[in-house]
C-alpha atoms as a PDB file:
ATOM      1  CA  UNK A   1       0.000   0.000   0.000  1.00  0.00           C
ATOM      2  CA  UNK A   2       1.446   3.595  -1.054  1.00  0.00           C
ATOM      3  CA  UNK A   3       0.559   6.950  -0.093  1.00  0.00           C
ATOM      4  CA  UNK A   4       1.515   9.131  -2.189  1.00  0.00           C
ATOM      5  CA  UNK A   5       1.413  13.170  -2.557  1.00  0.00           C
ATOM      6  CA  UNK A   6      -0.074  13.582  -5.879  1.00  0.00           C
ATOM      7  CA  UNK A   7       0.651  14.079  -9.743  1.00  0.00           C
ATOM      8  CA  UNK A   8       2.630  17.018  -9.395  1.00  0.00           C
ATOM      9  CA  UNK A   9       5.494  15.801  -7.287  1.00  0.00           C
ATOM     10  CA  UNK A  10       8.292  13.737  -9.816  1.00  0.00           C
ATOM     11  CA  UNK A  11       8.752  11.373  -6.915  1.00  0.00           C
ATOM     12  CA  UNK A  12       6.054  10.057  -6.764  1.00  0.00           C
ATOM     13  CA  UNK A  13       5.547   9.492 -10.312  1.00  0.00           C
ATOM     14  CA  UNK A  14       9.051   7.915 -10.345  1.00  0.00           C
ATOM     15  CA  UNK A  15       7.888   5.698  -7.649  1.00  0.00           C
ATOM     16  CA  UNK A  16       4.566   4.410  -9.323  1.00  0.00           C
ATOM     17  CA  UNK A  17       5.934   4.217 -12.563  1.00  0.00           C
ATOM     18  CA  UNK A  18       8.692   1.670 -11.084  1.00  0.00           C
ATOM     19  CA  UNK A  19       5.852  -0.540  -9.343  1.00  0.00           C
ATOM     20  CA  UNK A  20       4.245  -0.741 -12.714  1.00  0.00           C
ATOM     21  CA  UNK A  21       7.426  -1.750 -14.449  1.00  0.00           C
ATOM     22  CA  UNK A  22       8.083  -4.591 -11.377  1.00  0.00           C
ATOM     23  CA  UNK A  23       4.398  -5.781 -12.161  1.00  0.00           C
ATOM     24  CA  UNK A  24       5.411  -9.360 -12.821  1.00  0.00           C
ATOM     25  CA  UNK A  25       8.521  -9.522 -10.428  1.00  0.00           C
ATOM     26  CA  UNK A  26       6.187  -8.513  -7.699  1.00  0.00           C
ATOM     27  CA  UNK A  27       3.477 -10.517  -9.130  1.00  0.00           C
ATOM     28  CA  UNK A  28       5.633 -14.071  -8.922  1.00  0.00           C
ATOM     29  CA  UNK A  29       6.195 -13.592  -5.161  1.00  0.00           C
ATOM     30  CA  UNK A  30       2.385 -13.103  -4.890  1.00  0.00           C
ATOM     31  CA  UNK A  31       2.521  -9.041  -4.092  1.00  0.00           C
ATOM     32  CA  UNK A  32      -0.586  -6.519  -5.536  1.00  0.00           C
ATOM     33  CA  UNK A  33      -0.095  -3.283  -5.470  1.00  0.00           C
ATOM     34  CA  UNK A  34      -2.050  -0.083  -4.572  1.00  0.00           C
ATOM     35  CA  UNK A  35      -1.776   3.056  -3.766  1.00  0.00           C
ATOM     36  CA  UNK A  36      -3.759   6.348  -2.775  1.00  0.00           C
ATOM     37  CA  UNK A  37      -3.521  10.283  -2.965  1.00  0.00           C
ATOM     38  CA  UNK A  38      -5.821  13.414  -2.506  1.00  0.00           C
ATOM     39  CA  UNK A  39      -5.762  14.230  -6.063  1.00  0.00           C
ATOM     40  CA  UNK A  40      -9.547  14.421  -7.578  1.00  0.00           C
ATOM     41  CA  UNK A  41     -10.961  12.088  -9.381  1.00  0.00           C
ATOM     42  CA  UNK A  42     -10.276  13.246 -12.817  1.00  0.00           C
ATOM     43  CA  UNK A  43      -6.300  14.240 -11.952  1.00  0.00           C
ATOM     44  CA  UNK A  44      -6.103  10.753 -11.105  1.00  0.00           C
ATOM     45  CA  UNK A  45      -8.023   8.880 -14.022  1.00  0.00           C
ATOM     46  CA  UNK A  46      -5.669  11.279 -16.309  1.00  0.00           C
ATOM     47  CA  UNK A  47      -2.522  10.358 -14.644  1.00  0.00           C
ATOM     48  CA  UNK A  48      -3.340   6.252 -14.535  1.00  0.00           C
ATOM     49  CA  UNK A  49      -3.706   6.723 -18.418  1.00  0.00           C
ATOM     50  CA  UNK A  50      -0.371   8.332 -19.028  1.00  0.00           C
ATOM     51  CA  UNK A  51       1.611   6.373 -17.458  1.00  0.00           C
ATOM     52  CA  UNK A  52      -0.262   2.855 -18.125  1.00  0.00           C
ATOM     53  CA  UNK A  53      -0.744   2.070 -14.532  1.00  0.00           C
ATOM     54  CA  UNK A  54      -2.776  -1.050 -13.824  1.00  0.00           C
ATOM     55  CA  UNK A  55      -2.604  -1.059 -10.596  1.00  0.00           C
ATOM     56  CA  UNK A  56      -5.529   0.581  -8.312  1.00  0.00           C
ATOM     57  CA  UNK A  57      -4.879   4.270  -7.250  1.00  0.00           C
ATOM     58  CA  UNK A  58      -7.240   5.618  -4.811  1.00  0.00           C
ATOM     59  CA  UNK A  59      -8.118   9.430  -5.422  1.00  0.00           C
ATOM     60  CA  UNK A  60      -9.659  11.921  -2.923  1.00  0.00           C
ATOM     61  CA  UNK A  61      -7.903  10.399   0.065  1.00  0.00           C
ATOM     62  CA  UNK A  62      -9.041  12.767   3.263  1.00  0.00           C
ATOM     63  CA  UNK A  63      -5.289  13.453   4.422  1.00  0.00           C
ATOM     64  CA  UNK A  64      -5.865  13.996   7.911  1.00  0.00           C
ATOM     65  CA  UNK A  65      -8.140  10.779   8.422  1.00  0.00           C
ATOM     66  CA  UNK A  66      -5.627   8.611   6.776  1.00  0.00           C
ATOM     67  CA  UNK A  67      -3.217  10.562   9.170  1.00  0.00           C
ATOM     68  CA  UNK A  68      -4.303   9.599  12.212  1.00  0.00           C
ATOM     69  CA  UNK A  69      -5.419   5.827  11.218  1.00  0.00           C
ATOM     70  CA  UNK A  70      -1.848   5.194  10.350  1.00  0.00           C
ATOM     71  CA  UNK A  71       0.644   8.064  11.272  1.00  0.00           C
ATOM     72  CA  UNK A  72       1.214   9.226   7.895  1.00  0.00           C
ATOM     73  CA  UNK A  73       2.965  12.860   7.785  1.00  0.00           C
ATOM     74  CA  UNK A  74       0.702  15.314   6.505  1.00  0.00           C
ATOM     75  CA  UNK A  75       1.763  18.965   4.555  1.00  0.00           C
ATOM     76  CA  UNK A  76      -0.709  21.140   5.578  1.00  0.00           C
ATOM     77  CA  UNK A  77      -0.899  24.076   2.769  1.00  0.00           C
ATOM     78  CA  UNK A  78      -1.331  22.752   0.255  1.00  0.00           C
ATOM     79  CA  UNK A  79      -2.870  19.549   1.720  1.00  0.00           C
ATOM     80  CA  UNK A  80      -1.225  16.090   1.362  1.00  0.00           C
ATOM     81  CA  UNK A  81       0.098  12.841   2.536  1.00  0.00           C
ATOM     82  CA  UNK A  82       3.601  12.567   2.240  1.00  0.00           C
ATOM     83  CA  UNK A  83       4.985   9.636   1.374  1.00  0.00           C
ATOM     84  CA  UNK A  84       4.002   5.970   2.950  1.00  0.00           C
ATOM     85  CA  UNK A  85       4.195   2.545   2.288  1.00  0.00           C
ATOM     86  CA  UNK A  86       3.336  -0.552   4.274  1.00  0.00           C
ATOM     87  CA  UNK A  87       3.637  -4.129   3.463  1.00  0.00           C
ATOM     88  CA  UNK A  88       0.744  -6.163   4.392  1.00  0.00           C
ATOM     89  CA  UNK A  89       0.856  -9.880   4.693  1.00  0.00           C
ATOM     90  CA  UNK A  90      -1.783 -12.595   3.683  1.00  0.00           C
ATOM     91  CA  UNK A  91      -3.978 -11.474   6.702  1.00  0.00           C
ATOM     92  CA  UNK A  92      -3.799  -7.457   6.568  1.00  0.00           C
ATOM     93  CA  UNK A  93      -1.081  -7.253   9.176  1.00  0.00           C
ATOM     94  CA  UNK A  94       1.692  -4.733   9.256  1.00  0.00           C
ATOM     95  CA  UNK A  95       5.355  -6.109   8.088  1.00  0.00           C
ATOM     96  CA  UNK A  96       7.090  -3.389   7.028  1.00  0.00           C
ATOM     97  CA  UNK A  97       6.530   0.468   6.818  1.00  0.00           C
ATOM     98  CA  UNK A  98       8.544   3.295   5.510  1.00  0.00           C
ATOM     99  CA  UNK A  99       7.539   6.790   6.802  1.00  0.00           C
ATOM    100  CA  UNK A 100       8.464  10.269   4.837  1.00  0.00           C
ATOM    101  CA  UNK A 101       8.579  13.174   6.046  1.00  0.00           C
ATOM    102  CA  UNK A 102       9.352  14.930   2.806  1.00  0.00           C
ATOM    103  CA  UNK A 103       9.965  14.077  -0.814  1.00  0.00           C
ATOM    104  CA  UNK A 104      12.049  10.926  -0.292  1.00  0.00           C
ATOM    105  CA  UNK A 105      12.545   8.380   1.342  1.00  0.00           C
ATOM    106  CA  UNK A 106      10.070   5.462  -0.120  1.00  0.00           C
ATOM    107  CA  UNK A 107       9.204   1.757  -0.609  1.00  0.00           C
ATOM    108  CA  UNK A 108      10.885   0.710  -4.186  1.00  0.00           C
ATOM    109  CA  UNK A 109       9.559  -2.740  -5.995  1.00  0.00           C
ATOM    110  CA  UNK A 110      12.963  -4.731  -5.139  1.00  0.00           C
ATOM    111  CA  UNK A 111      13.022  -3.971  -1.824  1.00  0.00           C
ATOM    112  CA  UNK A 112       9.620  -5.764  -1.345  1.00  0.00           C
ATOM    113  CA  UNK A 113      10.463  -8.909  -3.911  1.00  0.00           C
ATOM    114  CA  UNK A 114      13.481  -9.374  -1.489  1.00  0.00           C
ATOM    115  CA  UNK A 115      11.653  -8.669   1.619  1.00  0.00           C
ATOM    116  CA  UNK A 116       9.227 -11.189   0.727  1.00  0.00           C
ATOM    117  CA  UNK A 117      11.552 -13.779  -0.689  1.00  0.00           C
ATOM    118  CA  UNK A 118      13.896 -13.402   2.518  1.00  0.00           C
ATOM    119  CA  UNK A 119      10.632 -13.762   5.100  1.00  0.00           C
ATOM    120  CA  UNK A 120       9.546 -17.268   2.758  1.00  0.00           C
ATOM    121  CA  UNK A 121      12.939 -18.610   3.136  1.00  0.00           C
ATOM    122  CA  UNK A 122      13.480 -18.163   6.479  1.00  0.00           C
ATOM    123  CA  UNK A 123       9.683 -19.607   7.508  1.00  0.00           C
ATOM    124  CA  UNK A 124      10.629 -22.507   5.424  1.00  0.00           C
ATOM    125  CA  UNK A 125      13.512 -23.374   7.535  1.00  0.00           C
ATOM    126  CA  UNK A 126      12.453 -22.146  10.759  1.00  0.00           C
ATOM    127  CA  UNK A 127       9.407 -24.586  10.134  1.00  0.00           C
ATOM    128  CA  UNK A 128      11.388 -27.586   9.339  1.00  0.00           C
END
């Protein structure tokens, strides 16, 4: 799951635009992708179409709600979340988050792929 801080900010569309590219890297360790911002609607629908994203992106995200369900930063003026990413496992729960304050400082696809690889291996020999 991604926060992100909307169209405008190059970091952000760096950020997607790799996730899109890892689509079947991410896909063979069994990750989905999705990811939210307080852009409108139609800023978002625009920006899925340029840059081919298949993934979901939420639009319209209430910043300060989102905020205090998960501890996201928040820029007040103009209003939005700054960067966040969690990865969720099989049953919703929290194993990883990365927490920006700022323009940087993000998830990137091959960080998860090895996160989840690394987590497998070591449950399959921790189990045997």
């Amino acid at each position: 799951m991604l926060f992100n801080r909307g169209a405008w900010c190059p970091y952000c569309t760096a950020q997607l635009r790799a996730f899109q590219r890892a689509g079947d890297s991410l896909a063979q360790v069994g990750v989905r992708v999705a990811a939210l911002w307080v852009d409108d609607e139609k800023t978002t629908a625009d920006f899925t179409a340029r840059h081919g994203l298949t993934f979901p992106l939420g639009h319209s995200a209430d910043a300060r709600a989102i905020a205090r369900l998960t501890g996201a930063f928040v820029n007040e003026d103009p209003l939005y979340l700054q960067s966040t990413g969690f990865v969720l496992d099989a049953q919703g729960k929290v194993i990883v988050s990365v927490y920006s304050s700022g323009a940087i400082g993000r998830l990137v696809p091959e960080d998860i792929t090895g996160l989840v690889r690394y987590l497998r291996e070591h449950a399959a020999t921790s189990s045997s």
